[in-house]
C-alpha atoms as a PDB file:
ATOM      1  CA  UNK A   1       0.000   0.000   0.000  1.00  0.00           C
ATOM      2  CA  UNK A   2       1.032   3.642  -0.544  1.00  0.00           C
ATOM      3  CA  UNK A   3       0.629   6.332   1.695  1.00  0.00           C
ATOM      4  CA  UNK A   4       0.563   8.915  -1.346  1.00  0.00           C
ATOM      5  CA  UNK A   5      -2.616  10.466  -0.917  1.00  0.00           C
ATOM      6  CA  UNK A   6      -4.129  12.376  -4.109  1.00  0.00           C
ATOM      7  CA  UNK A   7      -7.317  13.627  -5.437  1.00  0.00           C
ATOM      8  CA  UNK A   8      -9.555  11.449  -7.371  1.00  0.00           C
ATOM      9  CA  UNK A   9     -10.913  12.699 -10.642  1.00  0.00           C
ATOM     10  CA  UNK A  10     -14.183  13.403  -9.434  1.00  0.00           C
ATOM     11  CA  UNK A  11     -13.413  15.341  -7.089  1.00  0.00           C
ATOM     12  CA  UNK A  12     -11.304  17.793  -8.994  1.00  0.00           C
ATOM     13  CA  UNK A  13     -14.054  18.099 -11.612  1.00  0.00           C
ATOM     14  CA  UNK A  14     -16.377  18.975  -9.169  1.00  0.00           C
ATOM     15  CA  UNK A  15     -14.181  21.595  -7.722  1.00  0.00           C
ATOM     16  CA  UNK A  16     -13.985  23.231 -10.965  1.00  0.00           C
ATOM     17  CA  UNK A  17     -17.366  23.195 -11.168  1.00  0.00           C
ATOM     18  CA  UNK A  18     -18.109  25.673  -8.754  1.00  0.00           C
ATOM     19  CA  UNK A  19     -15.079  27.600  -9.633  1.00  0.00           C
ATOM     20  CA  UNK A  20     -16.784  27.923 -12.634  1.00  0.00           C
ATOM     21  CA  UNK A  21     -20.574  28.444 -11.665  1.00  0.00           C
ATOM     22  CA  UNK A  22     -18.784  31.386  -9.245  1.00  0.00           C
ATOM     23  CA  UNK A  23     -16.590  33.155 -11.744  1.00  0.00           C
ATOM     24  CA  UNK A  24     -19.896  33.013 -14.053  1.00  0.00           C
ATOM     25  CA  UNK A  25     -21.661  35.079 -11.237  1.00  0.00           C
ATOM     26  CA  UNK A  26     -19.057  37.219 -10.633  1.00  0.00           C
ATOM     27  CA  UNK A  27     -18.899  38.087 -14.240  1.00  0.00           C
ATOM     28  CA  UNK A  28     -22.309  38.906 -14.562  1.00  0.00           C
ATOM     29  CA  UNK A  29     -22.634  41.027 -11.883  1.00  0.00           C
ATOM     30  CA  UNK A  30     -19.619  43.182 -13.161  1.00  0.00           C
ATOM     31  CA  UNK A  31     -21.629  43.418 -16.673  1.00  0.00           C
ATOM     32  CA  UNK A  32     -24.966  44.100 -14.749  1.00  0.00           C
ATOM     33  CA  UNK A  33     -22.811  47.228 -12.881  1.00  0.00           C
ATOM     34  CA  UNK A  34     -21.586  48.344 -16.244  1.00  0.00           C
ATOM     35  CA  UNK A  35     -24.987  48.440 -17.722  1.00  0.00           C
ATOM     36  CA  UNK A  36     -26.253  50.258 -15.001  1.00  0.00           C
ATOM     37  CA  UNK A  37     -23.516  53.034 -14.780  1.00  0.00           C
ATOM     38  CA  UNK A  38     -23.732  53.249 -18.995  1.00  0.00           C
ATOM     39  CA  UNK A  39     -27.806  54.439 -18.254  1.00  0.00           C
ATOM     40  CA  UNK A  40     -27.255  56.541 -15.266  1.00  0.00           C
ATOM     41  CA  UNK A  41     -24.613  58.240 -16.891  1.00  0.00           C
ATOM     42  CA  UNK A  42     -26.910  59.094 -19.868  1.00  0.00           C
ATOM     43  CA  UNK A  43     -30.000  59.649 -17.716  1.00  0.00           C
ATOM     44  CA  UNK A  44     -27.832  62.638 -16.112  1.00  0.00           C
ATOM     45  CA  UNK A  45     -26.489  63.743 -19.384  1.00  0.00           C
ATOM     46  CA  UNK A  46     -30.034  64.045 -20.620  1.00  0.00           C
ATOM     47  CA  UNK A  47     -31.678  65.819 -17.658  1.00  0.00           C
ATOM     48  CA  UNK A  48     -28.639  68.681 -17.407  1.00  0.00           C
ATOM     49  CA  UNK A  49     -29.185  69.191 -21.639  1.00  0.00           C
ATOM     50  CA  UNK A  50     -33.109  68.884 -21.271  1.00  0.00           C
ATOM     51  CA  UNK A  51     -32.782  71.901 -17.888  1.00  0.00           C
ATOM     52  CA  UNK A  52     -30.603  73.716 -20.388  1.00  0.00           C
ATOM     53  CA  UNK A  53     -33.022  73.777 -23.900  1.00  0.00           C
ATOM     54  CA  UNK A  54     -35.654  74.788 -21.665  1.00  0.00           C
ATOM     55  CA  UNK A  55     -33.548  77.763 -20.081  1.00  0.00           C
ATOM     56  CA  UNK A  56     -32.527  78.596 -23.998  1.00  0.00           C
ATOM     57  CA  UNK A  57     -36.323  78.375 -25.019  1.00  0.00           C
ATOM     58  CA  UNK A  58     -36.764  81.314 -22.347  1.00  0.00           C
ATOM     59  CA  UNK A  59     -34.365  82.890 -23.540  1.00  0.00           C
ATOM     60  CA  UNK A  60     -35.152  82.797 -26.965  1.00  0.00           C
ATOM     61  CA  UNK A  61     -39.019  83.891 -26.586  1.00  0.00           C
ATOM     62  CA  UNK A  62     -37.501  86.958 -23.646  1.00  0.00           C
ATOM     63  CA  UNK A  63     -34.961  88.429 -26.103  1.00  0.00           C
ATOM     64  CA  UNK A  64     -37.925  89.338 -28.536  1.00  0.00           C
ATOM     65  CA  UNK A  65     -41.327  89.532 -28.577  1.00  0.00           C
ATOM     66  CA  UNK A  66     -41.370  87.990 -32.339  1.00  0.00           C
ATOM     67  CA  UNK A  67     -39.885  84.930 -30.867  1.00  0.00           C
ATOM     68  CA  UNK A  68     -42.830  84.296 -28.889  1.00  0.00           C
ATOM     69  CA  UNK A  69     -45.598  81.523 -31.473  1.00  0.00           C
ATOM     70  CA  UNK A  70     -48.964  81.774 -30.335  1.00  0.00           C
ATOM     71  CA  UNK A  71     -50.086  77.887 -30.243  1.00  0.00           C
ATOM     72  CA  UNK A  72     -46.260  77.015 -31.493  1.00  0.00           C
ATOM     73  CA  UNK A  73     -45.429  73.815 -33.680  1.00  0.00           C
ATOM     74  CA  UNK A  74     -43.568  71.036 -32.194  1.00  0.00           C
ATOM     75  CA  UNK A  75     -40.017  71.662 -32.399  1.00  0.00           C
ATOM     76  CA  UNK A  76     -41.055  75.538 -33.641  1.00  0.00           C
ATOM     77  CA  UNK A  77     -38.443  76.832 -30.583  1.00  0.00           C
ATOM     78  CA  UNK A  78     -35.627  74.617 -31.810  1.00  0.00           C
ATOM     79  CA  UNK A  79     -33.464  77.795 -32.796  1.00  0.00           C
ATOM     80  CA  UNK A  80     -33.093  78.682 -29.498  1.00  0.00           C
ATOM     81  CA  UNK A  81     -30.810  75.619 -29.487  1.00  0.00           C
ATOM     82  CA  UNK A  82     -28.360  77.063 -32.045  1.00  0.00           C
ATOM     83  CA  UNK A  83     -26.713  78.840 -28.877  1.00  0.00           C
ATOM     84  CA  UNK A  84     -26.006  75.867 -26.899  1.00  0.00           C
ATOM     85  CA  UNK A  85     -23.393  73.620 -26.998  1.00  0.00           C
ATOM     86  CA  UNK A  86     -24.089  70.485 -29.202  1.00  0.00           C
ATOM     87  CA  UNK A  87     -25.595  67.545 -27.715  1.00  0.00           C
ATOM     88  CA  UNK A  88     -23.465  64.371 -27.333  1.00  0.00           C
ATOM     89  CA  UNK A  89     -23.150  62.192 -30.354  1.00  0.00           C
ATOM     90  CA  UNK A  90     -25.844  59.855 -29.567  1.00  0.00           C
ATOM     91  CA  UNK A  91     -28.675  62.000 -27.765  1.00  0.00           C
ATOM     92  CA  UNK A  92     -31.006  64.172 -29.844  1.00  0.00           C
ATOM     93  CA  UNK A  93     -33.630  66.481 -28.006  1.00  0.00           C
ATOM     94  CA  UNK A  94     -37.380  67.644 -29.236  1.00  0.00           C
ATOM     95  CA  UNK A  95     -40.227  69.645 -27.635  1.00  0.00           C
ATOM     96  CA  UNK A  96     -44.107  68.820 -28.432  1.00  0.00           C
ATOM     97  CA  UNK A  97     -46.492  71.109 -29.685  1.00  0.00           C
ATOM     98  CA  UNK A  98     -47.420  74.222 -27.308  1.00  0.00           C
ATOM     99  CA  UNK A  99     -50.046  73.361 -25.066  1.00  0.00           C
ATOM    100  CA  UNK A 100     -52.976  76.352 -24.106  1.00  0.00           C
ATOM    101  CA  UNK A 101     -52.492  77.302 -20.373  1.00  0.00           C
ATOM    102  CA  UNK A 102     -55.688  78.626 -19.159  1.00  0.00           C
ATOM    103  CA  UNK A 103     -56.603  81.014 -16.235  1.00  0.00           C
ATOM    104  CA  UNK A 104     -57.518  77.468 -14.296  1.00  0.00           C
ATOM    105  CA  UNK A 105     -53.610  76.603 -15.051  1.00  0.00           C
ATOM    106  CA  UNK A 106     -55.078  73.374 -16.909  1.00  0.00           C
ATOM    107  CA  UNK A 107     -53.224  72.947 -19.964  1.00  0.00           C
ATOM    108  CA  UNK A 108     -55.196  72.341 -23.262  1.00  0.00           C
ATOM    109  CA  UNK A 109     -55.380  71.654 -27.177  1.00  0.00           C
ATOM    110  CA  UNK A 110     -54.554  74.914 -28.906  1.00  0.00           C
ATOM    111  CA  UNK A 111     -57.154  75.990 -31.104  1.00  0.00           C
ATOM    112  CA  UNK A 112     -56.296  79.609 -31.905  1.00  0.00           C
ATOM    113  CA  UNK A 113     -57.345  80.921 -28.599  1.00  0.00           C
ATOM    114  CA  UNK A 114     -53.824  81.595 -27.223  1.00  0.00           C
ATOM    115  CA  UNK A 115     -53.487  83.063 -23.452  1.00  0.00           C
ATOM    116  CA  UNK A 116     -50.086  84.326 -23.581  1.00  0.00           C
ATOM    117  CA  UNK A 117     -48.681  80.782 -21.893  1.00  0.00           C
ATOM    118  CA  UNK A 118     -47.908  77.924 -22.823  1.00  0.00           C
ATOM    119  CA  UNK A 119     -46.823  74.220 -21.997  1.00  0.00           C
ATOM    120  CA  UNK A 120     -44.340  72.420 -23.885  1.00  0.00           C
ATOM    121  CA  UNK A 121     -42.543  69.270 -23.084  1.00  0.00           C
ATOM    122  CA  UNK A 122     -38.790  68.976 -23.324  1.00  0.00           C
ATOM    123  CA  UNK A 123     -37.444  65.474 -24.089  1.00  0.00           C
ATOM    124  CA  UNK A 124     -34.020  64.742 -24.653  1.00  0.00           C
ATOM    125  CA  UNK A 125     -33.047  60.979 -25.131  1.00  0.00           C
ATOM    126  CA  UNK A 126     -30.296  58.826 -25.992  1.00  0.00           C
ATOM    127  CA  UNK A 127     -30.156  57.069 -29.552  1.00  0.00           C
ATOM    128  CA  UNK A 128     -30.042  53.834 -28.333  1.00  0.00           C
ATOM    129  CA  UNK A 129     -33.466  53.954 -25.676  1.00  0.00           C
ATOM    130  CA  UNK A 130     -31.867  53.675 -22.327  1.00  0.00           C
ATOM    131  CA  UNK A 131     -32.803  56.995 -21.116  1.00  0.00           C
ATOM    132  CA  UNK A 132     -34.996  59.375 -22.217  1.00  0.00           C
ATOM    133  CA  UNK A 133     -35.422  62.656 -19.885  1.00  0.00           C
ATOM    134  CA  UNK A 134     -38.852  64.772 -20.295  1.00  0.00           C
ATOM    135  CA  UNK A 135     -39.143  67.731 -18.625  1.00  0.00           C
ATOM    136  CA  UNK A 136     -42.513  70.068 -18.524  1.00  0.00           C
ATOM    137  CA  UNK A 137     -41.896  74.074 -18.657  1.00  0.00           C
ATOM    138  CA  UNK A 138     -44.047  77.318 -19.126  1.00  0.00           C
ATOM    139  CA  UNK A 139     -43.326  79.697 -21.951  1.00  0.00           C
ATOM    140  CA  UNK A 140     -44.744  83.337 -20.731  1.00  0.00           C
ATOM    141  CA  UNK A 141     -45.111  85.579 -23.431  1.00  0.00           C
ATOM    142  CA  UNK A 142     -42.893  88.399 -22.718  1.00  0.00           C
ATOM    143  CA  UNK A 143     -44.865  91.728 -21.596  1.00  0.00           C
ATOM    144  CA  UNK A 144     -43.108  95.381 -21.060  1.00  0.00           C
ATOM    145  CA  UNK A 145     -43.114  98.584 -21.415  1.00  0.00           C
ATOM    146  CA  UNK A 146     -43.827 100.074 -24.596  1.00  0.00           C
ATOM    147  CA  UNK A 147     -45.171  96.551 -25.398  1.00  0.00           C
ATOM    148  CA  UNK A 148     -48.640  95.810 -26.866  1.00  0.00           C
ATOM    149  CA  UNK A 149     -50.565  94.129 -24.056  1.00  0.00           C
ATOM    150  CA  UNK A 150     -50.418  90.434 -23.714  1.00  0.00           C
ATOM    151  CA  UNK A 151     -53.709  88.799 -24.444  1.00  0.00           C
END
C-alpha cells in the first residue's frame, strides 16, 4: 500500500465546477454594474441638456417679442438651441407642440385661442433607448413697457 494520498478525478471536476458556476456570477454582476452606470450616466447627461433647452427656449421667446408663437409647432423653438453647446453624439432632443395654459392653469389643445402661456414638453433621449429625460416648462409671453398688451 502507498501512503501517497491524491485527489480522485471526481473530485477535482467537481471543484472546478463551482469555480466555474462562481466566476460566471461574478462576471455577470460586473456586466450588470456596467450596464447600469452606462444608463445613469446618460440619464444625467439628458436631464442637465433637457434643464438647459428649456432655459434657452426662455431665452429665446424673452430676447424678442417675435420669438414668442402663439399655439407654437412642435419643435417651432428649436433655434433657441443654435446657442447651446451640441448635444453628445448619440442623444437628440425635441419639444411637443405648445399646449394652451388657461386662467384654471389646466393645460389644453390649442385651437387659436392663445393666453399668452404655454406648456411644452422637453425630451431629450439617448439614440439607443436607455434613457430618455422629459421635462414640462411654461413659456410666458414676454410683456413690457412700450409693449402691446399680452392677451
Amino acid at each position: 500500500m502507498r501512503s501517497d494520498r491524491g485527489e480522485s478525478l471526481v473530485e477535482v471536476l467537481v471543484a472546478v465546477t463551482i469555480l466555474g458556476v462562481a466566476a460566471v456570477a461574478v462576471l455577470a454582476g460586473m456586466q450588470m454594474s456596467v450596464t447600469a452606470s452606462d444608463i445613469h450616466r446618460k440619464q444625467t447627461t439628458g436631464s442637465a441638456y433637457a434643464r438647459s433647452y428649456a432655459e434657452a427656449i426662455t431665452e429665446y421667446v424673452a430676447s424678442a417679442n417675435a420669438h414668442y408663437e402663439p399655439c407654437a409647432a412642435a419643435n417651432h423653438y428649436s433655434p433657441a438651441l443654435v446657442g447651446l453647446t451640441g448635444l453628445p453624439a448619440g442623444f437628440s432632443a425635441t419639444h411637443t407642440a405648445a399646449k394652451r395654459v388657461g386662467s384654471s392653469g389646466a393645460a389644453g389643445t390649442c385651437s387659436g385661442n392663445d393666453t399668452g402661456l404655454q406648456q411644452l414638453d422637453i425630451t431629450v433621449s439617448s439614440a439607443d433607448a436607455r434613457a430618455a429625460e422629459r421635462l414640462t416648462v411654461l413659456v410666458r409671453k414676454p410683456c413690457g413697457v412700450g409693449m402691446t398688451v399680452c392677451s
